[in-house]
Protein backbone atom coordinates (compact mmCIF):
# COMPACT_ATOMS: atom_id res chain seq x y z
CA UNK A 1 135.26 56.11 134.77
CA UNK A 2 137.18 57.87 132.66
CA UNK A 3 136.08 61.92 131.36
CA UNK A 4 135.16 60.19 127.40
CA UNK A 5 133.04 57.85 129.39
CA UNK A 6 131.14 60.34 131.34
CA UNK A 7 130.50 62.47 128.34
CA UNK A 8 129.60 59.21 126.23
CA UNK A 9 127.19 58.16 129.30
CA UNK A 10 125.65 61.50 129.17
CA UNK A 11 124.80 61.33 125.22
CA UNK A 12 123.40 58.27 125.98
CA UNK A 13 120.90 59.40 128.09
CA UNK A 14 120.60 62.59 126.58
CA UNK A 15 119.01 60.20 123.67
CA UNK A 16 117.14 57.70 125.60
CA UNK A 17 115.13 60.39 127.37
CA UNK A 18 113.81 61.74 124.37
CA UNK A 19 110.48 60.36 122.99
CA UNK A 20 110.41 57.78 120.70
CA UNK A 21 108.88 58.27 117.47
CA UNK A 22 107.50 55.63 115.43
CA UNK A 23 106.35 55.39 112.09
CA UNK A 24 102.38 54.62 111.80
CA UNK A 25 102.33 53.10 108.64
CA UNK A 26 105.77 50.49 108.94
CA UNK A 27 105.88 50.98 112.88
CA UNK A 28 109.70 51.26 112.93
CA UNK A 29 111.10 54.68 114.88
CA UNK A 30 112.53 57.52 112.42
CA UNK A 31 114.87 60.05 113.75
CA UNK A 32 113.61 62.74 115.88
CA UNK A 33 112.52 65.23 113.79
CA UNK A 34 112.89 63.43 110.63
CA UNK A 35 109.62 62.67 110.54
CA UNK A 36 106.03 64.02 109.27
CA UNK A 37 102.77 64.67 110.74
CA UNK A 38 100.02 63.90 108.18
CA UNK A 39 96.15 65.32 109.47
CA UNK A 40 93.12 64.54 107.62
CA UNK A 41 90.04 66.19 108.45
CA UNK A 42 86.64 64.58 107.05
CA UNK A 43 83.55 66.41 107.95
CA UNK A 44 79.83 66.76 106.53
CA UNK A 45 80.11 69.05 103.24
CA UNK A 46 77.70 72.34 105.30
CA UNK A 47 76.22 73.50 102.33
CA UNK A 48 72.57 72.99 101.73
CA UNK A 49 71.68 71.00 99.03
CA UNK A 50 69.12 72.26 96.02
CA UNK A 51 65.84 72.18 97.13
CA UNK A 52 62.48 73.35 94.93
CA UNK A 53 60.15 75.34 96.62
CA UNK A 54 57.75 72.35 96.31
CA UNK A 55 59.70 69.82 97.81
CA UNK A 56 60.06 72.41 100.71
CA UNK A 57 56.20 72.57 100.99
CA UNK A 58 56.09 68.98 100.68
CA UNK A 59 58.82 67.85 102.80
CA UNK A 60 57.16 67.12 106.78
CA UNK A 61 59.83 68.24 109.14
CA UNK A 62 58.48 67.11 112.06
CA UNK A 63 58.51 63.90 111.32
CA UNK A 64 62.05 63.94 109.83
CA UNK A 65 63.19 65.24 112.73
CA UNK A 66 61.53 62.51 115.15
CA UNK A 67 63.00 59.93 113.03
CA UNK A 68 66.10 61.12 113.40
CA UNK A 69 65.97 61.94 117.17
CA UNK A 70 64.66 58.08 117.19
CA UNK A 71 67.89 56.93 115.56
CA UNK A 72 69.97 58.95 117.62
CA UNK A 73 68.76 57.79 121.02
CA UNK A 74 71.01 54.46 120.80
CA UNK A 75 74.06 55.87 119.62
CA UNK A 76 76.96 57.39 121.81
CA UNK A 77 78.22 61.22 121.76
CA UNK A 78 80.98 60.31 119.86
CA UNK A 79 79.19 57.82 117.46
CA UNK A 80 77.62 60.99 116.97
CA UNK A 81 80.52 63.19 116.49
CA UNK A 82 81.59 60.75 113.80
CA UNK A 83 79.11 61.69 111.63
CA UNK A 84 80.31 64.97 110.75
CA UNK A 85 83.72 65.45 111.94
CA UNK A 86 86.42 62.70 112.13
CA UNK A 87 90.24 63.46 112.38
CA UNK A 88 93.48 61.54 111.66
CA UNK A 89 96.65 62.19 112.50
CA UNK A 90 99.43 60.35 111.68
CA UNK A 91 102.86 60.55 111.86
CA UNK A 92 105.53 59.10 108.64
């Protein structure tokens, strides 16, 4: 083995030990570093909507809040995570 093909070899590894990046959207790899992260957070809006005093007075909180604790028993802790945050991430 001559000293081009050492040096060649050691390229060559050099680039197959670094991670592979592939495109999410057309799945084929892009360059390292050539490439974008794109993040999209979605999450409940935490402002509190209008609400007349009346429909306060009105409104029966207890039994809003066993209705919901009844939905909620069947659903998993991230089912339940989905509903107000969700995050994607992907990389282009």
């Amino acid at each position: 083995m001559t000293g081009t093909d050492q040096v060649r070899g050691v390229r060559y590894n050099r680039i197959m030990a670094q991670p592979r990046v592939l495109c999410d959207l057309c799945n084929r790899p892009v360059s390292p570093h050539g490439h974008y992260i794109v993040r999209i957070d979605v999450f409940a809006d935490p402002e509190m909507p209008p609400v007349s005093s009346e429909e306060m007075e009105e409104a029966d909180y207890q039994a809003a809040m066993a209705e919901l604790m009844e939905q909620m028993k069947g659903m998993t802790a991230e089912e339940l995570q989905d509903q107000i945050h969700r995050r994607f991430e992907f990389k282009i």
